[in-house]
Protein backbone atom coordinates (compact mmCIF):
# COMPACT_ATOMS: atom_id res chain seq x y z
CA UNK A 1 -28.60 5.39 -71.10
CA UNK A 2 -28.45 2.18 -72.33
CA UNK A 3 -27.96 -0.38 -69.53
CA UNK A 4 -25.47 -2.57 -71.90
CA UNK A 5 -22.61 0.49 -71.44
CA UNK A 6 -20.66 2.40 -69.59
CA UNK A 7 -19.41 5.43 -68.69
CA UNK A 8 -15.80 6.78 -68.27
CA UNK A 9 -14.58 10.20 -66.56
CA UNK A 10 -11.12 10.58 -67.34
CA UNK A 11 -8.97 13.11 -65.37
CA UNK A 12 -7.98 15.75 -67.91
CA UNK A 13 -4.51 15.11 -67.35
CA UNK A 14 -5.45 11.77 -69.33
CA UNK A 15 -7.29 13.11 -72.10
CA UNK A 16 -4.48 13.66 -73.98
CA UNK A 17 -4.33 9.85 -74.77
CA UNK A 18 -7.56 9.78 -75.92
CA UNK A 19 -9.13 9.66 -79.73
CA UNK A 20 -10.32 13.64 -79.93
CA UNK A 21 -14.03 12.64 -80.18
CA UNK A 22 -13.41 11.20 -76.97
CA UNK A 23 -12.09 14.07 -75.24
CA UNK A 24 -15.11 15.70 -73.42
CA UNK A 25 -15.91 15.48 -69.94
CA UNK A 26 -17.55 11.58 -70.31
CA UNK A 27 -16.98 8.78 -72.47
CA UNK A 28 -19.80 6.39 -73.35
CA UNK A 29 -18.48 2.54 -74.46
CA UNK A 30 -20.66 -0.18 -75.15
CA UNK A 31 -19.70 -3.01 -72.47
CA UNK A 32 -19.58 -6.88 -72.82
CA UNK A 33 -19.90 -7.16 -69.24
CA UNK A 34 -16.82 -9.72 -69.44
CA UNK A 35 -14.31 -7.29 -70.16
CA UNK A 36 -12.12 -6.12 -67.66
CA UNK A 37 -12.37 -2.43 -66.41
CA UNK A 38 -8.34 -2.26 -67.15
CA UNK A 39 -9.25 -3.12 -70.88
CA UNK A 40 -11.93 -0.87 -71.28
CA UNK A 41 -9.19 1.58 -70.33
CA UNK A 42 -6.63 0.42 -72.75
CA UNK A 43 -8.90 0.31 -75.86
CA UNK A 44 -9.82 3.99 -75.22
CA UNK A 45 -5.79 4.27 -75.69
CA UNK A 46 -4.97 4.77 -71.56
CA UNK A 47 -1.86 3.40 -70.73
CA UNK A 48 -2.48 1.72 -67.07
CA UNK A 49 1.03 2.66 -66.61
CA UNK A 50 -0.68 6.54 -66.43
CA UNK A 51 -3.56 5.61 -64.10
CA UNK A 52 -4.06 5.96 -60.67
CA UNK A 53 -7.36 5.16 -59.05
CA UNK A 54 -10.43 3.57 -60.61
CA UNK A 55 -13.77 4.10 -58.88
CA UNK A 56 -16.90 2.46 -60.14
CA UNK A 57 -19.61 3.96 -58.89
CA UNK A 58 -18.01 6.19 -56.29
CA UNK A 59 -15.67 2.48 -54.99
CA UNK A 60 -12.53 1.88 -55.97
CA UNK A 61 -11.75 -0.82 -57.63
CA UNK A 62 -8.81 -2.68 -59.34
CA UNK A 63 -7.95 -2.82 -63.01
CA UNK A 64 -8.85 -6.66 -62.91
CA UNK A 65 -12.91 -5.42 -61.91
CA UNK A 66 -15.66 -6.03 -64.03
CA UNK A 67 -17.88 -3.55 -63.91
CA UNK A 68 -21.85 -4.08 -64.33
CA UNK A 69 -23.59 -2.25 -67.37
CA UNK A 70 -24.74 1.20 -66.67
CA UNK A 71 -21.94 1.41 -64.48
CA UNK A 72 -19.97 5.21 -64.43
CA UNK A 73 -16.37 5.00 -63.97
CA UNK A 74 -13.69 7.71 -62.81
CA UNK A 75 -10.21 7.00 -64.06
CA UNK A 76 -7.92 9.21 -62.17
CA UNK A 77 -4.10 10.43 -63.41
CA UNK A 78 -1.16 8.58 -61.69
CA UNK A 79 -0.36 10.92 -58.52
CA UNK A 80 3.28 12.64 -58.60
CA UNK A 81 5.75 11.76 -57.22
CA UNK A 82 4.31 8.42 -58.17
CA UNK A 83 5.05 5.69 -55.64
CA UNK A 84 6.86 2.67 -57.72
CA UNK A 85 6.61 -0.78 -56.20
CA UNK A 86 10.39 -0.88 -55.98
CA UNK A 87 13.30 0.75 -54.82
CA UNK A 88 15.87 2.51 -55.71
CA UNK A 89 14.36 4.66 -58.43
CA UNK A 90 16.12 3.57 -62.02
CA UNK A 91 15.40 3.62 -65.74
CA UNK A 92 15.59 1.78 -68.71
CA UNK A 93 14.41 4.41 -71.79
CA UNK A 94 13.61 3.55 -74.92
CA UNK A 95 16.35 4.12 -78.30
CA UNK A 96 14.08 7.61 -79.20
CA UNK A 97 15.05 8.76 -75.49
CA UNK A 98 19.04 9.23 -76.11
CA UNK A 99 19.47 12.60 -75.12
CA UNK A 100 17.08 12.64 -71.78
CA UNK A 101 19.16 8.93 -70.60
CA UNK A 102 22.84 10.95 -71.47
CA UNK A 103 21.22 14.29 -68.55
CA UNK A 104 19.96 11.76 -66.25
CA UNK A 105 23.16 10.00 -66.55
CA UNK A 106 25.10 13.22 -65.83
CA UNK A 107 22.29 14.07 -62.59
CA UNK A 108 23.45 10.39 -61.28
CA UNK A 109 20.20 8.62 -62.22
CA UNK A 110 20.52 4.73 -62.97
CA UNK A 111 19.44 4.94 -66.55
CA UNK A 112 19.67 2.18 -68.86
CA UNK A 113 19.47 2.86 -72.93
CA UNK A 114 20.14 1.10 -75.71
CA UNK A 115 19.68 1.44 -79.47
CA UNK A 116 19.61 -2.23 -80.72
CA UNK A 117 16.56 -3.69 -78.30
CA UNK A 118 13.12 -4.19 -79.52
CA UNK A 119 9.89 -4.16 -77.28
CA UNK A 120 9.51 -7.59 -75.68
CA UNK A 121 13.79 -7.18 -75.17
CA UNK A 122 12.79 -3.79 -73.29
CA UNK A 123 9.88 -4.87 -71.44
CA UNK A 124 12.09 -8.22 -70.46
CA UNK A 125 14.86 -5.66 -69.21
CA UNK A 126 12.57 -3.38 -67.43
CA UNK A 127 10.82 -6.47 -65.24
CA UNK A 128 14.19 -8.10 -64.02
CA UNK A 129 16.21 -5.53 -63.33
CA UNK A 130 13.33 -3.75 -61.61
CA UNK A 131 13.38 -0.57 -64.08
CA UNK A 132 10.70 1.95 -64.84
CA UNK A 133 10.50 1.99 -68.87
CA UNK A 134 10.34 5.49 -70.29
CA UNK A 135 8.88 5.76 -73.73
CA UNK A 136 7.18 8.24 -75.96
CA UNK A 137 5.71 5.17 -77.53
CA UNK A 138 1.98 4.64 -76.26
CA UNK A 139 1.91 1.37 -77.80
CA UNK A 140 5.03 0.13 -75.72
CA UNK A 141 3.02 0.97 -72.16
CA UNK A 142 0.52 -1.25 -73.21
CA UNK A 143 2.52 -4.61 -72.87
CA UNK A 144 0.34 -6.56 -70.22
CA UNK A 145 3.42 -7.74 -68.91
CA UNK A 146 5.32 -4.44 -68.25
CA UNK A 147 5.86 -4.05 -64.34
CA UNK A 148 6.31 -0.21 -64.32
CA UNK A 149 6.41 2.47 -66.97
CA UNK A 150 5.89 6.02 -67.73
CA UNK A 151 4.84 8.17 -70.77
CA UNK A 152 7.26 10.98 -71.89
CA UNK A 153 5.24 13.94 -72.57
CA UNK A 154 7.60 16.68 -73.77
CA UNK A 155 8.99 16.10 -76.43
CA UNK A 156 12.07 18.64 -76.17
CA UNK A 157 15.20 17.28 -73.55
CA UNK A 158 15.35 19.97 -71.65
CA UNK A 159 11.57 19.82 -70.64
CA UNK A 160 12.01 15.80 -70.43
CA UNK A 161 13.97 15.63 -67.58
CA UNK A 162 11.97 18.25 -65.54
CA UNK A 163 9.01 15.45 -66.57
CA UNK A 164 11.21 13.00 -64.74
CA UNK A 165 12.11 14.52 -61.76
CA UNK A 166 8.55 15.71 -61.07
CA UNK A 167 6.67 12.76 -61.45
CA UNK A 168 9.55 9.93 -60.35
CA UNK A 169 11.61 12.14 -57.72
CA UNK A 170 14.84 9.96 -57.68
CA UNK A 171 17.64 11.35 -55.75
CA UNK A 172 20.27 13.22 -57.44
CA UNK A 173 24.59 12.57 -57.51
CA UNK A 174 25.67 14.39 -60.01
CA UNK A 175 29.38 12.80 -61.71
CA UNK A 176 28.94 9.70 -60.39
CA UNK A 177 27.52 8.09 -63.74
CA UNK A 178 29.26 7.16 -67.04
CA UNK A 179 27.62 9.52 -70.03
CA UNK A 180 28.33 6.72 -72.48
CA UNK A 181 27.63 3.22 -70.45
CA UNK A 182 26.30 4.42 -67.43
CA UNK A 183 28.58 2.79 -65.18
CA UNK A 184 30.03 4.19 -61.71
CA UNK A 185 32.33 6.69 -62.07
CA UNK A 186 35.33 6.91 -59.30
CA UNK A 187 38.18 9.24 -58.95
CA UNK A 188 41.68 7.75 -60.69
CA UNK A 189 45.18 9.25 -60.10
CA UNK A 190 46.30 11.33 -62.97
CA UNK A 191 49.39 8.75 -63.70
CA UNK A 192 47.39 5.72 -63.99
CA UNK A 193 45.62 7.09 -66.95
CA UNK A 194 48.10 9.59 -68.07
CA UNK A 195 49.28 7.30 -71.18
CA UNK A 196 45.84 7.20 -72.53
CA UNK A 197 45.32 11.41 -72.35
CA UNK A 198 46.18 13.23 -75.19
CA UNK A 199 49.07 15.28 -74.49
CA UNK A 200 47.10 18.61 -73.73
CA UNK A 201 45.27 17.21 -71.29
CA UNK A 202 47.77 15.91 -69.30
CA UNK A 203 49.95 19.26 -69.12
CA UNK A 204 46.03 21.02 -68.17
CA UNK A 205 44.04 18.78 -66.40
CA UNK A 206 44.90 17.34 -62.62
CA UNK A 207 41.40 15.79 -61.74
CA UNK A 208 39.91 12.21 -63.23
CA UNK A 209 37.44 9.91 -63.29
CA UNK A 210 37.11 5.96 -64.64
CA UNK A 211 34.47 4.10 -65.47
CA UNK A 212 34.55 0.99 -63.74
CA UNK A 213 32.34 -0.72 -66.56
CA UNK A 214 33.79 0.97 -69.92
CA UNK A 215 36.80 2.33 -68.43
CA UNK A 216 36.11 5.88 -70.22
CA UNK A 217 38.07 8.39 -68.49
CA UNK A 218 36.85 11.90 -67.99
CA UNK A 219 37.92 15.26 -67.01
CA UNK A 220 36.76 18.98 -67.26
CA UNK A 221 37.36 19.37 -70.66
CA UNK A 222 35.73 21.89 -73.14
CA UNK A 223 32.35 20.71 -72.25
CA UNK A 224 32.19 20.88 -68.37
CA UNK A 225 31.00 24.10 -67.90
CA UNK A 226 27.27 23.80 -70.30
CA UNK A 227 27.49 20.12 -68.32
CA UNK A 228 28.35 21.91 -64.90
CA UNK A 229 25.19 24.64 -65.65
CA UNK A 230 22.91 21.60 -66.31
CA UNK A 231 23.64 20.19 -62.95
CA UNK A 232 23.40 23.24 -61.33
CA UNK A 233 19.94 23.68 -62.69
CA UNK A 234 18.44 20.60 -61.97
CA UNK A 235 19.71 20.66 -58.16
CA UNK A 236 18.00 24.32 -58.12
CA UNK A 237 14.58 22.71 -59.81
CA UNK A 238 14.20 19.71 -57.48
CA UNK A 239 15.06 21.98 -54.35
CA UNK A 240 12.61 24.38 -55.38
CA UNK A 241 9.75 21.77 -55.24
């Protein structure tokens, strides 16, 4: 092997990210020897925000290593439920993500979204306000400034948020969220809001909540029983871990 390169073993659970040439059990790279080993990563299209451990050589190492030439590297998956270097468990998803932030709104998830924020907005969002930054967009996980972050895999919502609960494990409370701001929800007496209901509703419907950011009002409506079976399943999923 030539002594100026390196080799990679990627986890097959990262493979996916890689160029399909590169897909086989090793990758070769030609190596500077002044590059970082959490570069040589990203070039080959890893996301660190997808990596566990690195190894060099059988020693793990961190991202900011340099490894020597001839050096083999293992680049191991992020382990699930992956361990976050803040707490509580929230989200701030990207605007291709509307769907998966409106369930894990409904589950009781602190989920940010917006439509009108572009990366460097997102990644400023995610840092302060301590947020893990979902995205189906590779390119997004590879801001060097992006604290945490995860890759969506499925691309269907009612695989997504199975993705989510596996690999993040935040704690459910189901009605507690707003669908459209994400705001608390709390319960409201059916005469303070009674003059914004439309008149069916009030002669149906006995039980309310209120946004206390958006002041949206809900109530089990036409909707709460596909809403009610989506709960229902995900409380059944994450107890049957």
């Amino acid at each position: 092997m030539d002594e100026a390169a390196l080799v990679l073993r990627f986890s097959p659970d990262l493979r996916f990210f890689l160029a399909p040439r590169n897909r086989g059990a090793q990758v070769r790279v030609d190596h500077d020897g002044s590059s970082s080993l959490g570069h040589v990563v990203e070039s080959l299209g890893v996301p660190l925000t997808e990596v566990g451990l690195l190894s060099v050589d059988g020693r793990t190492v961190a991202p900011s290593h340099r490894p020597r030439h001839g050096a083999v590297v293992d680049v191991a998956a992020v382990r699930w439920p992956q361990p976050l270097p803040f707490s509580p468990v929230r989200f701030l998803l990207d605007v291709h993500l509307g769907t998966l932030a409106r369930r894990l709104r409904l589950l009781g998830v602190d989920t940010a979204y917006h439509t009108d924020r572009d990366d460097p907005e997102l990644v400023e969002q995610a840092n302060a306000e301590q947020r893990v930054l979902l995205t189906r967009d590779r390119g997004l996980l590879h801001r060097r400034n992006l604290r945490a972050g995860g890759h969506v895999r499925a691309d269907r919502p009612d695989h997504q948020w199975r993705e989510v609960l596996d690999r993040f494990a935040p704690p459910l409370r189901p009605w507690t969220r707003c669908l459209a701001c994400n705001g608390l929800l709390s319960r409201v007496a059916k005469d303070e809001v009674a003059a914004e209901l439309p008149e069916g509703t009030r002669a149906t419907y006995g039980t309310f909540l209120r946004c206390a950011d958006c002041d949206q009002v809900y109530w089990p409506g036409a909707h709460h029983r596909r809403l009610a079976q989506l709960v229902r399943e995900a409380e059944e999923y994450v107890a049957a871990r």
